[in-house]
C-alpha atoms as a PDB file:
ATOM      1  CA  UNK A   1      -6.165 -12.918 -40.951  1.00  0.00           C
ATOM      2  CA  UNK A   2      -4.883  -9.991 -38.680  1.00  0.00           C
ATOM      3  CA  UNK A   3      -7.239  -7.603 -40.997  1.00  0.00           C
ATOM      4  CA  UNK A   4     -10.534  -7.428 -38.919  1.00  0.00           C
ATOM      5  CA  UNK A   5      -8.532  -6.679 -35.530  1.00  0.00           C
ATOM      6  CA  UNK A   6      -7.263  -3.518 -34.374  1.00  0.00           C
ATOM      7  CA  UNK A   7      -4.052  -2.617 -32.915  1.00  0.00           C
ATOM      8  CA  UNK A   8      -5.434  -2.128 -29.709  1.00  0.00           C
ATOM      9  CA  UNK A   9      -7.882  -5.292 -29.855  1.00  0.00           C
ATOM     10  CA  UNK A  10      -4.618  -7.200 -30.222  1.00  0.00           C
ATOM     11  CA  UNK A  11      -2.304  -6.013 -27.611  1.00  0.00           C
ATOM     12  CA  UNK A  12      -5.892  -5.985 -24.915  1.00  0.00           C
ATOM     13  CA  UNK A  13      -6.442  -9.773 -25.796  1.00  0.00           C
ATOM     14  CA  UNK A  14      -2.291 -10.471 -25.680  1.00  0.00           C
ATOM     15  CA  UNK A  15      -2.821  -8.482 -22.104  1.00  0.00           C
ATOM     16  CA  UNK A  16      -5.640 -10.544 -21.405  1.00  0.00           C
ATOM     17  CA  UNK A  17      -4.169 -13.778 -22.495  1.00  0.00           C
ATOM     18  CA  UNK A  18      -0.713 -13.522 -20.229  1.00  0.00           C
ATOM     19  CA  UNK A  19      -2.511 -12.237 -17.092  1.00  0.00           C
ATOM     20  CA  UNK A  20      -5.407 -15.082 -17.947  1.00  0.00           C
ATOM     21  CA  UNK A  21      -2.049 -17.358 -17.719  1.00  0.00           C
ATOM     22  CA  UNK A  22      -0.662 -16.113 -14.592  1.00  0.00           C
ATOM     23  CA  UNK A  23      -3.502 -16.276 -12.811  1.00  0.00           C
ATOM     24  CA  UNK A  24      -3.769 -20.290 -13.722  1.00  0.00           C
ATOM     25  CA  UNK A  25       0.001 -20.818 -12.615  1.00  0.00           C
ATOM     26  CA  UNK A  26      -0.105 -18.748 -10.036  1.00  0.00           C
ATOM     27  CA  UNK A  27      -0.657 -22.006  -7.280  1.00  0.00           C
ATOM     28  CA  UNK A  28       2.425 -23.478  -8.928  1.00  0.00           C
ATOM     29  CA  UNK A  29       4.340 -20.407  -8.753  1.00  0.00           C
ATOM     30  CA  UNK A  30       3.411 -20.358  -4.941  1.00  0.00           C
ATOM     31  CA  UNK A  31       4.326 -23.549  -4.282  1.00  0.00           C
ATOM     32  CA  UNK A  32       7.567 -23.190  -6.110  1.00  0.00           C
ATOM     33  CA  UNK A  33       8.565 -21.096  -3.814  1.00  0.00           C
ATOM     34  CA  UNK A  34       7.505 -22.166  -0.428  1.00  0.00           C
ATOM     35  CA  UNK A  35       9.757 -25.381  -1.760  1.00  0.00           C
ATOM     36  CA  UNK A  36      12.602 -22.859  -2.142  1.00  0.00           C
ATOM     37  CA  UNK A  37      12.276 -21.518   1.076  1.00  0.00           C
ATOM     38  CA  UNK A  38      11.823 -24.907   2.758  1.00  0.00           C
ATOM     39  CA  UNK A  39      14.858 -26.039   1.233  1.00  0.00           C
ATOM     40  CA  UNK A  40      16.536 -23.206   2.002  1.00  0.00           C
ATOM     41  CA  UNK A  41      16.593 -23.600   5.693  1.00  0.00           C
ATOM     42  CA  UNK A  42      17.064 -26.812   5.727  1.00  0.00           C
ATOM     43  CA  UNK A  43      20.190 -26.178   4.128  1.00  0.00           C
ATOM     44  CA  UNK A  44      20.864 -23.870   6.768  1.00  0.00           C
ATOM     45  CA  UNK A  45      20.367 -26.244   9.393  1.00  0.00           C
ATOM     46  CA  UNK A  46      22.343 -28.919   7.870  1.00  0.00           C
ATOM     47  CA  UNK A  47      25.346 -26.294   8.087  1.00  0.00           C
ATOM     48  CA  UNK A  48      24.613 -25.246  11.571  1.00  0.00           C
ATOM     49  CA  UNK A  49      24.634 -29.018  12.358  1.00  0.00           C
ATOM     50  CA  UNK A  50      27.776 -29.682  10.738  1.00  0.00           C
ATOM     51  CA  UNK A  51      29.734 -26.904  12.050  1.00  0.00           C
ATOM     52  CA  UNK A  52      28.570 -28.078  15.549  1.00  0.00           C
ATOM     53  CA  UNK A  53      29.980 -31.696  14.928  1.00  0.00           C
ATOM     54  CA  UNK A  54      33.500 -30.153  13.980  1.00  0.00           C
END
């Protein structure tokens, strides 16, 4: 099966094929992470809010 492809044709369409797939994800990815950060400070605020209450 692998006999009519190259070395190099291989590893350019592997290439291809992962950067193909990050560029798909990549809105998830984003949003991942702005729900990270969000959570993050609230989280901080939470704390701040507590230690003001004690």
């Amino acid at each position: 099966m692998f006999g009519r492809l190259t070395g190099p044709q291989l590893l350019f369409a592997s290439i291809l094929g992962i950067a193909g797939g990050m560029y798909i994800y990549q809105p998830i990815f984003e949003q991942y992470s702005r729900d990270q950060k969000e959570l993050k400070q609230k989280m901080k605020l939470a704390q701040e809010s507590e230690e003001k209450k004690s």
